[in-house]
PDB file of N, CA and C in Angstrom:
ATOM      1  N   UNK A   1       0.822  -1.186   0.000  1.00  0.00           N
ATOM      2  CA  UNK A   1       0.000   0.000   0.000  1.00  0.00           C
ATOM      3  C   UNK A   1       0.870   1.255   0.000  1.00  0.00           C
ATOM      4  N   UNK A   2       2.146   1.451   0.873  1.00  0.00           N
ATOM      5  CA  UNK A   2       2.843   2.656   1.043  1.00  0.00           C
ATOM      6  C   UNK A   2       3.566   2.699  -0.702  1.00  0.00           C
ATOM      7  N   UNK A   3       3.355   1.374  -1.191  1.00  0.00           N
ATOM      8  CA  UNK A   3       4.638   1.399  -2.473  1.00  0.00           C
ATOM      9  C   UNK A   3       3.474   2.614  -3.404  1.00  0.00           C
ATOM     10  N   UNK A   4       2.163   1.839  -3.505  1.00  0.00           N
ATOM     11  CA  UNK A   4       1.526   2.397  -4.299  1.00  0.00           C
ATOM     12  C   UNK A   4       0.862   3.880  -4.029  1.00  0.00           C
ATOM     13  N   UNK A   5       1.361   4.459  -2.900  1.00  0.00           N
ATOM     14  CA  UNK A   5       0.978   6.018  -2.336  1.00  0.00           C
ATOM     15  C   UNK A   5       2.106   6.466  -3.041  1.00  0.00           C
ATOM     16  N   UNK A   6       3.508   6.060  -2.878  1.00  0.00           N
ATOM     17  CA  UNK A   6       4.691   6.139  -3.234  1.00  0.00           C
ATOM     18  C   UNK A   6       4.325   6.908  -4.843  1.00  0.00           C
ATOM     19  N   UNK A   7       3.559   5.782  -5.034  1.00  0.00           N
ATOM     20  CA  UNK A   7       4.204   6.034  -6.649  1.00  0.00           C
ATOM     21  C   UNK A   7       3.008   7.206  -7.423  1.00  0.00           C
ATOM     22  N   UNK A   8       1.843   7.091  -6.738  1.00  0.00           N
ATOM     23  CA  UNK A   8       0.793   7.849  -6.953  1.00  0.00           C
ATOM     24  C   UNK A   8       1.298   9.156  -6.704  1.00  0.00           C
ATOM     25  N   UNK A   9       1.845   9.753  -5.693  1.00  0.00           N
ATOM     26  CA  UNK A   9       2.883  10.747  -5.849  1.00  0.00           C
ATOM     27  C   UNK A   9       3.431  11.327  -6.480  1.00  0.00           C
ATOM     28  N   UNK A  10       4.932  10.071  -6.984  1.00  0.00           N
ATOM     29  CA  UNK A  10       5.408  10.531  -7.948  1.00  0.00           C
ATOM     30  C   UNK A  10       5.408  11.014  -8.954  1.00  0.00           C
ATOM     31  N   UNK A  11       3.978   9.959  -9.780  1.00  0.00           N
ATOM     32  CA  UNK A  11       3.359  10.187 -10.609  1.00  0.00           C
ATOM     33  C   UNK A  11       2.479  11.691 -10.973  1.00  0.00           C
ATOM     34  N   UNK A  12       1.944  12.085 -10.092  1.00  0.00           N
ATOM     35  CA  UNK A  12       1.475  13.359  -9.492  1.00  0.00           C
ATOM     36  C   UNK A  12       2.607  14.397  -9.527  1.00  0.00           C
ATOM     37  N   UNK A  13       3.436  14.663  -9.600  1.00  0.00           N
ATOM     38  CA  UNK A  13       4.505  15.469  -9.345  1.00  0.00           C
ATOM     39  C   UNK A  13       4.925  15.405 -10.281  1.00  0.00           C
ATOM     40  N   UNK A  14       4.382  14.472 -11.329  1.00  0.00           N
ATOM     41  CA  UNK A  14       5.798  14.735 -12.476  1.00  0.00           C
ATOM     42  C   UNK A  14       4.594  15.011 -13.862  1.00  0.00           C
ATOM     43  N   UNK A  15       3.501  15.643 -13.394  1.00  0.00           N
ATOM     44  CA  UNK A  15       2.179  16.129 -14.316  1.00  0.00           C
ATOM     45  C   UNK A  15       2.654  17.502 -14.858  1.00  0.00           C
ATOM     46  N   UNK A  16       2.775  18.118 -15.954  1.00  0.00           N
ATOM     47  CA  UNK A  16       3.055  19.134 -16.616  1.00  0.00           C
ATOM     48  C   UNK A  16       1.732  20.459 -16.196  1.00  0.00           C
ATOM     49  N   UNK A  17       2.177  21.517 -17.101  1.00  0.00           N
ATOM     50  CA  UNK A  17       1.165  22.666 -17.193  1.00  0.00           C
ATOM     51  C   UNK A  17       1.372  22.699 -18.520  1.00  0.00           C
ATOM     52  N   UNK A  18      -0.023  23.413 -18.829  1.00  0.00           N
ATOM     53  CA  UNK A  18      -0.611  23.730 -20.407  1.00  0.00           C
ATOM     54  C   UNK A  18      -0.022  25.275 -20.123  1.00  0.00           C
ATOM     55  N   UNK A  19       0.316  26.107 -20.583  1.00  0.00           N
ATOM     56  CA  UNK A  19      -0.016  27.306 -20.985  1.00  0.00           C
ATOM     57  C   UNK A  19       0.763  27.947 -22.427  1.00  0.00           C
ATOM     58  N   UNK A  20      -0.506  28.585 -22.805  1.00  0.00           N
ATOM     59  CA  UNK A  20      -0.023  29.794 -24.598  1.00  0.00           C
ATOM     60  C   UNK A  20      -0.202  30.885 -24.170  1.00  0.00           C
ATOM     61  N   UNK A  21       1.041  31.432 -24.909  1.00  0.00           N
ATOM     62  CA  UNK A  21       1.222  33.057 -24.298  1.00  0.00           C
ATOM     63  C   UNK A  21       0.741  33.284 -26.403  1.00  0.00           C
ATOM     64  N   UNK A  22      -0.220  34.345 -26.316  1.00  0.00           N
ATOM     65  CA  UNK A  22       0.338  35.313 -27.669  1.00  0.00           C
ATOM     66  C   UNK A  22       0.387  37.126 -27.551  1.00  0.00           C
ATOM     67  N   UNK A  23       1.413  37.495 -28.358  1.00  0.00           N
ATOM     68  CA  UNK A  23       1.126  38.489 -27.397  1.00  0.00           C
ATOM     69  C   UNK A  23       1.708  39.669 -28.752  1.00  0.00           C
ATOM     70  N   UNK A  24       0.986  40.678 -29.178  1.00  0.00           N
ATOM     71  CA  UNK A  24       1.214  41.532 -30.456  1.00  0.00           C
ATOM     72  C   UNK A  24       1.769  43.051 -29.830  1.00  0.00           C
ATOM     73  N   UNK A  25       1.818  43.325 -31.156  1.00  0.00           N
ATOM     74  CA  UNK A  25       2.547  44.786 -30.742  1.00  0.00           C
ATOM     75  C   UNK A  25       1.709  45.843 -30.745  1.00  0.00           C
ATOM     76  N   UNK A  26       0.304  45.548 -30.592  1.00  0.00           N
ATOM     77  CA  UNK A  26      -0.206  46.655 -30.580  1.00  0.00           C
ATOM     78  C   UNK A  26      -0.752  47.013 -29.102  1.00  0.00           C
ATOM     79  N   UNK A  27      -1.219  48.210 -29.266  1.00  0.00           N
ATOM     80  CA  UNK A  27      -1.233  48.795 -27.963  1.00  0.00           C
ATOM     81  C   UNK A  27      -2.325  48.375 -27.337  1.00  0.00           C
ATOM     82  N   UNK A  28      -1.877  47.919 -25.986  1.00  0.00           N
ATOM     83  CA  UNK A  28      -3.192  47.305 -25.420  1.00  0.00           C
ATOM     84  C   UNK A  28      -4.138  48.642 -24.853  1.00  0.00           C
ATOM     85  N   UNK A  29      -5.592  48.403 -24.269  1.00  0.00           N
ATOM     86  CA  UNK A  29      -6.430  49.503 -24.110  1.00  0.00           C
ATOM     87  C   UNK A  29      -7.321  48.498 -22.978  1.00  0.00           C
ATOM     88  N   UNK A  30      -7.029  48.797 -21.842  1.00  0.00           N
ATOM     89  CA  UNK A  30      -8.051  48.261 -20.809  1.00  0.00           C
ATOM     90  C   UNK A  30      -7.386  47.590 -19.987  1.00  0.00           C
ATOM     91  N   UNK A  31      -7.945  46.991 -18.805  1.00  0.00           N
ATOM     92  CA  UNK A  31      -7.091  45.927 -18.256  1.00  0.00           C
ATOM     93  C   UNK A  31      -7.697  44.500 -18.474  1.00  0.00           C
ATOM     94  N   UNK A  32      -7.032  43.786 -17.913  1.00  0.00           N
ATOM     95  CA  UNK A  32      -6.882  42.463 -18.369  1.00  0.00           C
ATOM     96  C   UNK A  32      -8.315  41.536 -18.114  1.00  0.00           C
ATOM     97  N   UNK A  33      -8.861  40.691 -18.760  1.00  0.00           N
ATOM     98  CA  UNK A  33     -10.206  40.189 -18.419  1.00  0.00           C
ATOM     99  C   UNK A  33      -9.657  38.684 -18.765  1.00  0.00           C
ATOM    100  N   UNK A  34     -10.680  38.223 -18.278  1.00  0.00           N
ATOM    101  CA  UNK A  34     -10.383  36.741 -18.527  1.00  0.00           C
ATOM    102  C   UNK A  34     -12.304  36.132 -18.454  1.00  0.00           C
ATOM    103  N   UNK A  35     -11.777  34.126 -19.290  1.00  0.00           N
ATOM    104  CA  UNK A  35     -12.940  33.819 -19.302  1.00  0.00           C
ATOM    105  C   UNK A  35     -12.179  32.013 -19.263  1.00  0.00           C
ATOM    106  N   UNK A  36     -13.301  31.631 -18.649  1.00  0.00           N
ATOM    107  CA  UNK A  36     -13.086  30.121 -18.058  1.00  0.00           C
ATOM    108  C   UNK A  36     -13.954  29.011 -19.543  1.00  0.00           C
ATOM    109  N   UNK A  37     -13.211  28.431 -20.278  1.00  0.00           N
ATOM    110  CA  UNK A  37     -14.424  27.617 -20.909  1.00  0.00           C
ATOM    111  C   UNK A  37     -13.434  26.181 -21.096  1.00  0.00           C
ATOM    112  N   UNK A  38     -13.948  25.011 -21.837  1.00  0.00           N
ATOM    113  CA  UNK A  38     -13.663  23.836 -21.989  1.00  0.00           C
ATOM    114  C   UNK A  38     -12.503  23.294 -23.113  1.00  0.00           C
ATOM    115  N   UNK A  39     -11.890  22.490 -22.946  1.00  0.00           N
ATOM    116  CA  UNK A  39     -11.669  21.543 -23.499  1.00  0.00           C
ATOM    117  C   UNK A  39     -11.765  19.846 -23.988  1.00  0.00           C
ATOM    118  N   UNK A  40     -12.620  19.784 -24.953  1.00  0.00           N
ATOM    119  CA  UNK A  40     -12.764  18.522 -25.058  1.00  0.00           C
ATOM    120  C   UNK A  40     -12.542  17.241 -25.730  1.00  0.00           C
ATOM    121  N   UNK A  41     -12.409  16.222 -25.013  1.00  0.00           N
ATOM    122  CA  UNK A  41     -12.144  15.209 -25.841  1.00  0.00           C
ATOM    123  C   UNK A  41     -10.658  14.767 -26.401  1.00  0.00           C
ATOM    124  N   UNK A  42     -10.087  15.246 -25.293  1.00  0.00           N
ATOM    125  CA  UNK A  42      -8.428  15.482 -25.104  1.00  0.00           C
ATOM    126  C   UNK A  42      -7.814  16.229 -26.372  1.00  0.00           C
ATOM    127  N   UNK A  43      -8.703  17.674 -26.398  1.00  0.00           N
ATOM    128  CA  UNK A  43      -8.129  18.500 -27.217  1.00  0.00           C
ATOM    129  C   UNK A  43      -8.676  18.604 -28.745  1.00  0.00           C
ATOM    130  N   UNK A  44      -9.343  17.496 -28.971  1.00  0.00           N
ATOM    131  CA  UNK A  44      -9.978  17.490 -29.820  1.00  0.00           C
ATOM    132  C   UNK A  44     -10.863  18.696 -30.804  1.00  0.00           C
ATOM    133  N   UNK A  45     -11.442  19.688 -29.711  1.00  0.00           N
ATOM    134  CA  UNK A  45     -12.570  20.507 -29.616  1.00  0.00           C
ATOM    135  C   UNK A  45     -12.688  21.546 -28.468  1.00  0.00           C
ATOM    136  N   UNK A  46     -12.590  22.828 -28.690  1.00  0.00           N
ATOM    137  CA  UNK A  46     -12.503  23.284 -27.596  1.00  0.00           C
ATOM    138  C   UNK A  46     -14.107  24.496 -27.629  1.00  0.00           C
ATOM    139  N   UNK A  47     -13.899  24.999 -26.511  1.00  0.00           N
ATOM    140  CA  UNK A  47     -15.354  26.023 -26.503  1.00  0.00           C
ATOM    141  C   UNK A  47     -14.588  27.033 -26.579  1.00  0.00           C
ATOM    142  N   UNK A  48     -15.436  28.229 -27.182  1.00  0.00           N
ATOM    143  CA  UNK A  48     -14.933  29.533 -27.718  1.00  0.00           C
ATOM    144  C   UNK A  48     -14.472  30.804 -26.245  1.00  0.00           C
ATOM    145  N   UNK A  49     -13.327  30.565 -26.031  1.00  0.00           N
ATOM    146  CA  UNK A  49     -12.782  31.403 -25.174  1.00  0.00           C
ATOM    147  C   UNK A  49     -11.873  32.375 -25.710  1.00  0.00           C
ATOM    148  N   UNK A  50     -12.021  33.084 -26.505  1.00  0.00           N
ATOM    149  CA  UNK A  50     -11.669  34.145 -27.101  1.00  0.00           C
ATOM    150  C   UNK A  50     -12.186  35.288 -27.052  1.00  0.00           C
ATOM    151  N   UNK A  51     -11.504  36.214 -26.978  1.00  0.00           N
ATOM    152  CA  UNK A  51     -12.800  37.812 -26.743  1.00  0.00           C
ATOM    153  C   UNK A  51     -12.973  38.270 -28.233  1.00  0.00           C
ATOM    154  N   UNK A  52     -14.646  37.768 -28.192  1.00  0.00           N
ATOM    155  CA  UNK A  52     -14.885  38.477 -29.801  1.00  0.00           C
ATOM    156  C   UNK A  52     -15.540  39.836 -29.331  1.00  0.00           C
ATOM    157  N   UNK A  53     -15.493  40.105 -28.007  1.00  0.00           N
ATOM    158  CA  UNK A  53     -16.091  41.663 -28.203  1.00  0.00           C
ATOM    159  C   UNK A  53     -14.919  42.625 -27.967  1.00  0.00           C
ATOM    160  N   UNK A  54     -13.759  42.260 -28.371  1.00  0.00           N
ATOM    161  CA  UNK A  54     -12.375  43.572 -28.834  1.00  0.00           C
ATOM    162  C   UNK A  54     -12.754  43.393 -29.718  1.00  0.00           C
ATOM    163  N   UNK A  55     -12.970  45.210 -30.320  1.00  0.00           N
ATOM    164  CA  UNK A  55     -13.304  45.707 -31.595  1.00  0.00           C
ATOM    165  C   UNK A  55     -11.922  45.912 -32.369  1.00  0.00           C
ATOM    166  N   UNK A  56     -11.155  45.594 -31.567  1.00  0.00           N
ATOM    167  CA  UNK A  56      -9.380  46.289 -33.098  1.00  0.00           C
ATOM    168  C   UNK A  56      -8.737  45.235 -32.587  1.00  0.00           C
ATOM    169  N   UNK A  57      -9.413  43.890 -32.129  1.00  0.00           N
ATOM    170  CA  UNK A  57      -8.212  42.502 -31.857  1.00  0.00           C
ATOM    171  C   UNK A  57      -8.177  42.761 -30.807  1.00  0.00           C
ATOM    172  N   UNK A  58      -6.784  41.667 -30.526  1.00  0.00           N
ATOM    173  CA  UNK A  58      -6.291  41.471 -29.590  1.00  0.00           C
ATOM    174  C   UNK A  58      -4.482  42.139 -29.425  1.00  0.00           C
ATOM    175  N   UNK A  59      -4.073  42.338 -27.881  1.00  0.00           N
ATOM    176  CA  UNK A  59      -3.015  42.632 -27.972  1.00  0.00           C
ATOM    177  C   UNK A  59      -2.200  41.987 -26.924  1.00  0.00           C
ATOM    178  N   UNK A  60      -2.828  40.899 -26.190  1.00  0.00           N
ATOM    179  CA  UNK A  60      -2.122  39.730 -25.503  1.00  0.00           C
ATOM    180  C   UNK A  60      -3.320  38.900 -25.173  1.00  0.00           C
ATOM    181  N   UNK A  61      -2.444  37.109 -25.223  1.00  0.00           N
ATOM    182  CA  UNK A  61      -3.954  36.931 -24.610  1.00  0.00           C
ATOM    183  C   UNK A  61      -2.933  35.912 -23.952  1.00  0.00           C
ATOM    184  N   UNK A  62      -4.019  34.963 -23.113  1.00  0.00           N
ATOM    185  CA  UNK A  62      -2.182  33.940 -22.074  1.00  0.00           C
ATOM    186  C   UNK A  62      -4.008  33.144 -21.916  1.00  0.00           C
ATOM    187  N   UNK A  63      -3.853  31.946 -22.362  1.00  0.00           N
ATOM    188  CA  UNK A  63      -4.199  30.246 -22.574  1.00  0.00           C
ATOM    189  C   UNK A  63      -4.012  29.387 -21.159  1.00  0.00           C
ATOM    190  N   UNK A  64      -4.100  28.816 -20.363  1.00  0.00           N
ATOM    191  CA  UNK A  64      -3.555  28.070 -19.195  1.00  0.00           C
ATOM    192  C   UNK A  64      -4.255  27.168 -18.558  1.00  0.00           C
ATOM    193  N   UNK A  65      -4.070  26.278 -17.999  1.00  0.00           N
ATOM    194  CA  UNK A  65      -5.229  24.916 -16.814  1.00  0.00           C
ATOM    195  C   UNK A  65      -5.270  25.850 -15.691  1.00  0.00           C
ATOM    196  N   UNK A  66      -5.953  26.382 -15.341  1.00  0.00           N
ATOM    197  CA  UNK A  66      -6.180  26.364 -14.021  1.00  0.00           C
ATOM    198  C   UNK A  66      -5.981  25.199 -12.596  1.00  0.00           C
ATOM    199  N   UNK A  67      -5.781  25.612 -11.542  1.00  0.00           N
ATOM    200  CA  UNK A  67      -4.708  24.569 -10.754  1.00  0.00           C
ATOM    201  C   UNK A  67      -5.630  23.664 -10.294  1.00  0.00           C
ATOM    202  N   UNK A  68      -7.017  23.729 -10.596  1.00  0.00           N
ATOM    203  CA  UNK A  68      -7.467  22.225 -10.336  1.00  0.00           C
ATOM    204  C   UNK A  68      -8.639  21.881 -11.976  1.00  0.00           C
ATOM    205  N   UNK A  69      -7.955  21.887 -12.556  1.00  0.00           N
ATOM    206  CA  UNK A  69      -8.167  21.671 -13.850  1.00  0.00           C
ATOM    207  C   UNK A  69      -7.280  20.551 -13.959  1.00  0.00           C
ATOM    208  N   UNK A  70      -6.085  20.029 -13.447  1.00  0.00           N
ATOM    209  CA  UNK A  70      -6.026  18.411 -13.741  1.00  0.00           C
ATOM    210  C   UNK A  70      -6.374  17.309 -13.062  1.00  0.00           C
ATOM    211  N   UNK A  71      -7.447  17.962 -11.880  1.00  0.00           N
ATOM    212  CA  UNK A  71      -8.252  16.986 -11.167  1.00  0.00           C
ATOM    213  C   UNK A  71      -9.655  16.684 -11.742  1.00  0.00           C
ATOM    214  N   UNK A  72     -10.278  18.030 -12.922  1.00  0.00           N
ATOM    215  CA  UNK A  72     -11.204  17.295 -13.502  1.00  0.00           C
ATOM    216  C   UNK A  72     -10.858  16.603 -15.330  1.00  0.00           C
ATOM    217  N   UNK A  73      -9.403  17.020 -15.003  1.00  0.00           N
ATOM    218  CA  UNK A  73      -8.944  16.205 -16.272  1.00  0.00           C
ATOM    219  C   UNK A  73      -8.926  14.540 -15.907  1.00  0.00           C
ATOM    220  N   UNK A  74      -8.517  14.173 -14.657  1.00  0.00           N
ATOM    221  CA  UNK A  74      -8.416  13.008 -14.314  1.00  0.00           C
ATOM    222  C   UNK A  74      -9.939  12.278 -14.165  1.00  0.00           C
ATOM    223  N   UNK A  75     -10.395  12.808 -13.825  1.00  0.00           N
ATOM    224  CA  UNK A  75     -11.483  12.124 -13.064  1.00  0.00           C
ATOM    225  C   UNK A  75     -12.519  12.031 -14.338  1.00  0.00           C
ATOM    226  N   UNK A  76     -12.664  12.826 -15.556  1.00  0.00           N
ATOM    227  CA  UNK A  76     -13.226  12.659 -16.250  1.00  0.00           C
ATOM    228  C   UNK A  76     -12.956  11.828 -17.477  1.00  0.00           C
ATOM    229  N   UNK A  77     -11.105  11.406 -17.395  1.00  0.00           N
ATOM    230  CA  UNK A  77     -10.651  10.424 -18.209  1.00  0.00           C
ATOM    231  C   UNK A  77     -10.059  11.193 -19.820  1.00  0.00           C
ATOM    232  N   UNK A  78      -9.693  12.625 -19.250  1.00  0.00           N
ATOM    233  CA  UNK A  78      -9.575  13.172 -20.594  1.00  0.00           C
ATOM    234  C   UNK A  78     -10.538  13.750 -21.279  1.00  0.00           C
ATOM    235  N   UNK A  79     -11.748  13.391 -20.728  1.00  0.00           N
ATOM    236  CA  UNK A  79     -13.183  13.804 -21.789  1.00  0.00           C
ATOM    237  C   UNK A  79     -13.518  15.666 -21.501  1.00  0.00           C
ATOM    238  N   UNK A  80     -13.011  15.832 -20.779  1.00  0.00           N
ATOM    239  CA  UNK A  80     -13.250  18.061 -20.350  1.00  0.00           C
ATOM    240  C   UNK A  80     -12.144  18.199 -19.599  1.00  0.00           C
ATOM    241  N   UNK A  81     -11.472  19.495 -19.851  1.00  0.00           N
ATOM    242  CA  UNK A  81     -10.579  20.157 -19.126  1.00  0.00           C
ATOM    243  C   UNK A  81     -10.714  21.593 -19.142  1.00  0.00           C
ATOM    244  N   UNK A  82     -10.742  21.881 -17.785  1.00  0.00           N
ATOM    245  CA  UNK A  82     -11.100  22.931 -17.893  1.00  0.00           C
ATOM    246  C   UNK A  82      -9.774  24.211 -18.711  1.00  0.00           C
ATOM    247  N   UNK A  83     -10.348  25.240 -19.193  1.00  0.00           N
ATOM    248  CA  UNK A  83      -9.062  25.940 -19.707  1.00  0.00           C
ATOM    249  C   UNK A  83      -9.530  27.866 -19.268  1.00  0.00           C
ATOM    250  N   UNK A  84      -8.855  28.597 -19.052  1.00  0.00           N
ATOM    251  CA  UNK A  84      -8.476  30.010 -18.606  1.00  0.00           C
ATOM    252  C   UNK A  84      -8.025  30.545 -19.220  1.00  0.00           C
ATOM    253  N   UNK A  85      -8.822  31.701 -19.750  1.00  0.00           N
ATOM    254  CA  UNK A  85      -8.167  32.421 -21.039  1.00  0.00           C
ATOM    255  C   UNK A  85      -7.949  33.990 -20.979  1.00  0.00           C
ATOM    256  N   UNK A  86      -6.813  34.522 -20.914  1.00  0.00           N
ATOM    257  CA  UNK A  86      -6.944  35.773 -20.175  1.00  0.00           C
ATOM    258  C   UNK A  86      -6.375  36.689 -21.153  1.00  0.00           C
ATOM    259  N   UNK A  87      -6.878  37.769 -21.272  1.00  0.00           N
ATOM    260  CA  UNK A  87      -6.505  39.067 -22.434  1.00  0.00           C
ATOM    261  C   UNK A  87      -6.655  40.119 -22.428  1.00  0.00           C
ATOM    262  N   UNK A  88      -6.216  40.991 -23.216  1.00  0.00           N
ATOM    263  CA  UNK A  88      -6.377  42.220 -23.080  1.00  0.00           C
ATOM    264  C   UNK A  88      -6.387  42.816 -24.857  1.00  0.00           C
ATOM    265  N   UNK A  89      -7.467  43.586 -24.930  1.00  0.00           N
ATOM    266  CA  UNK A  89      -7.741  44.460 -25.822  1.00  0.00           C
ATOM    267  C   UNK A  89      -7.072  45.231 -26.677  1.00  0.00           C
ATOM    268  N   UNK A  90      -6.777  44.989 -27.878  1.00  0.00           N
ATOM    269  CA  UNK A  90      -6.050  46.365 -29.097  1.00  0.00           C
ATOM    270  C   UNK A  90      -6.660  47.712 -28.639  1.00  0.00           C
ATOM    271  N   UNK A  91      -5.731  48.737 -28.492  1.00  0.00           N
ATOM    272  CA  UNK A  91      -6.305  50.059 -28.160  1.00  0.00           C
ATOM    273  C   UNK A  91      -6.395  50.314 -30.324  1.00  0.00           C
ATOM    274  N   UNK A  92      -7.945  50.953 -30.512  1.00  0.00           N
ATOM    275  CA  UNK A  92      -7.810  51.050 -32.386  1.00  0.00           C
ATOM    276  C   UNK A  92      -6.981  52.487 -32.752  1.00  0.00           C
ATOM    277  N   UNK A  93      -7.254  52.531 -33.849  1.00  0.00           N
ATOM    278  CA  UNK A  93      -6.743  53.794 -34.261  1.00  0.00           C
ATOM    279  C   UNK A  93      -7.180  54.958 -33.794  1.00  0.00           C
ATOM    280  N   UNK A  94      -6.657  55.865 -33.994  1.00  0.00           N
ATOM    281  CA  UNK A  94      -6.948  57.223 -33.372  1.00  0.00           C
ATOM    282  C   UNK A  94      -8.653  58.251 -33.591  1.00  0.00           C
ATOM    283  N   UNK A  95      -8.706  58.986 -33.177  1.00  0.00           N
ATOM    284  CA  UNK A  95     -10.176  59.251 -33.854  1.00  0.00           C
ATOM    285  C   UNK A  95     -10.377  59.269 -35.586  1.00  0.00           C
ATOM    286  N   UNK A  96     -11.070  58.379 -35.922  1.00  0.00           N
ATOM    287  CA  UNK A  96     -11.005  58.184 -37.398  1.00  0.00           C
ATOM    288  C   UNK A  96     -12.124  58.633 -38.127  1.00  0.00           C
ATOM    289  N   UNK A  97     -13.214  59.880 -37.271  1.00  0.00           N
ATOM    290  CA  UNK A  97     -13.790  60.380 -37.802  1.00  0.00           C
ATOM    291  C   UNK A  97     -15.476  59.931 -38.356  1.00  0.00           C
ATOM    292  N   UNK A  98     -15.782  58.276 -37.711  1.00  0.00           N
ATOM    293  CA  UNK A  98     -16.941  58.186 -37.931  1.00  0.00           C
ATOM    294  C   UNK A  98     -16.879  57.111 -39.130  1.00  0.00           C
ATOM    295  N   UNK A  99     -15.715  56.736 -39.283  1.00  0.00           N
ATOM    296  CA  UNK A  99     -15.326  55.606 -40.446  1.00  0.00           C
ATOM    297  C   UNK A  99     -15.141  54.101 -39.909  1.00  0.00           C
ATOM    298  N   UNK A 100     -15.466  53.244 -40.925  1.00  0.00           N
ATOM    299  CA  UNK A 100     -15.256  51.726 -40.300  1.00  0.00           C
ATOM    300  C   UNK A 100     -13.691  51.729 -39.261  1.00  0.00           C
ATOM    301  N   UNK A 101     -14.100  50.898 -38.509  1.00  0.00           N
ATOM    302  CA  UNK A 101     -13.086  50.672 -37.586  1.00  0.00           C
ATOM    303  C   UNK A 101     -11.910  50.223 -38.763  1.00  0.00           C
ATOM    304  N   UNK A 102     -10.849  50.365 -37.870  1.00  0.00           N
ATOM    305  CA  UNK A 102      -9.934  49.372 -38.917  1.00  0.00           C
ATOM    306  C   UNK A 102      -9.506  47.759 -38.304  1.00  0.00           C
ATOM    307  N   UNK A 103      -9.230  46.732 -39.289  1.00  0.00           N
ATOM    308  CA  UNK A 103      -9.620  45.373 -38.754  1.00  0.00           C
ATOM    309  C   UNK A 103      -7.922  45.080 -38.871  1.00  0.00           C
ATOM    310  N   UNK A 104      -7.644  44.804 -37.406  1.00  0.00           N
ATOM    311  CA  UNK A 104      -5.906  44.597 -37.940  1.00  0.00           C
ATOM    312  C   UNK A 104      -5.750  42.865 -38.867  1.00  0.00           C
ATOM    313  N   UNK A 105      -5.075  42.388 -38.975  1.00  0.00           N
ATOM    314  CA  UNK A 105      -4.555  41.726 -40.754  1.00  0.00           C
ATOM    315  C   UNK A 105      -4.963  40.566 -39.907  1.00  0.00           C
ATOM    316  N   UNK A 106      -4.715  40.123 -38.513  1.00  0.00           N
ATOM    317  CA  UNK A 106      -4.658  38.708 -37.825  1.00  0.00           C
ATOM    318  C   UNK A 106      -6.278  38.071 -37.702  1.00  0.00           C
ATOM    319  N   UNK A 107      -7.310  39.150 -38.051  1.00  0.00           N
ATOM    320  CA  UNK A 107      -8.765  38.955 -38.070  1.00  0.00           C
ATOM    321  C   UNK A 107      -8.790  38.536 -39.367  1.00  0.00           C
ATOM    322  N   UNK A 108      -9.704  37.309 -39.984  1.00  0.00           N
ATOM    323  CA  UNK A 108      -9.675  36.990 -41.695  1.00  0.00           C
ATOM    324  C   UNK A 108     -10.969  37.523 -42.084  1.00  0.00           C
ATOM    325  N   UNK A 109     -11.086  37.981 -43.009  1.00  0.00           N
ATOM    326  CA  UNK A 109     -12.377  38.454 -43.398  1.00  0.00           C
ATOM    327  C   UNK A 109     -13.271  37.577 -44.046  1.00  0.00           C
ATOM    328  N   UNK A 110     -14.278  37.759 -43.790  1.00  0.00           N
ATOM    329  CA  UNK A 110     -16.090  37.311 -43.886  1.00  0.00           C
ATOM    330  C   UNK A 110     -15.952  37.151 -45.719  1.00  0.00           C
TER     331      UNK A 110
END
């Protein structure tokens, strides 16, 4: 029994972290927000944790498990993980007078 606490441990201790940094050169505008959504199916499919309400992009965003996000990775067998998605806002162009925003190049168009 102590072998197999032993090793459950070890095993435990030697579990990695997820995290994506992206991070642009444009000027950020706000402070930092974040949003909690899924991963599923060991990555397979994920739920939309992205901020589609920055109007000029993005200008960092940082991806990560949250620290008990590999206890419902375990227990669910891989099938959801939870994921933390944290960002901050493109500050847009300057007053542009009442004209379409401008869409920086990393947004693909419709």
């Amino acid at each position: 029994m102590k072998r197999l606490a032993a090793s459950a441990l070890v095993l435990a201790s030697l579990t990695g972290c997820f995290r994506m940094s992206v991070r642009s050169p444009a000027a950020r505008d706000g402070a930092p927000e974040s949003r909690t959504g899924v991963s599923l199916v060991a990555g397979l499919t994920t739920s939309n944790v992205a901020a589609a309400e920055c109007r000029h992009g993005l200008s960092r965003v940082d991806v990560y498990w949250p620290w008990w996000s590999p206890f419902v990775y375990a227990f669910t067998f891989g099938i959801v993980t939870p994921l933390r998605a944290e960002y901050v806002c493109a500050k847009g162009p300057g007053d542009s007078g009442g004209g379409d925003p401008e869409v920086p190049p990393s947004v693909p168009g419709l």
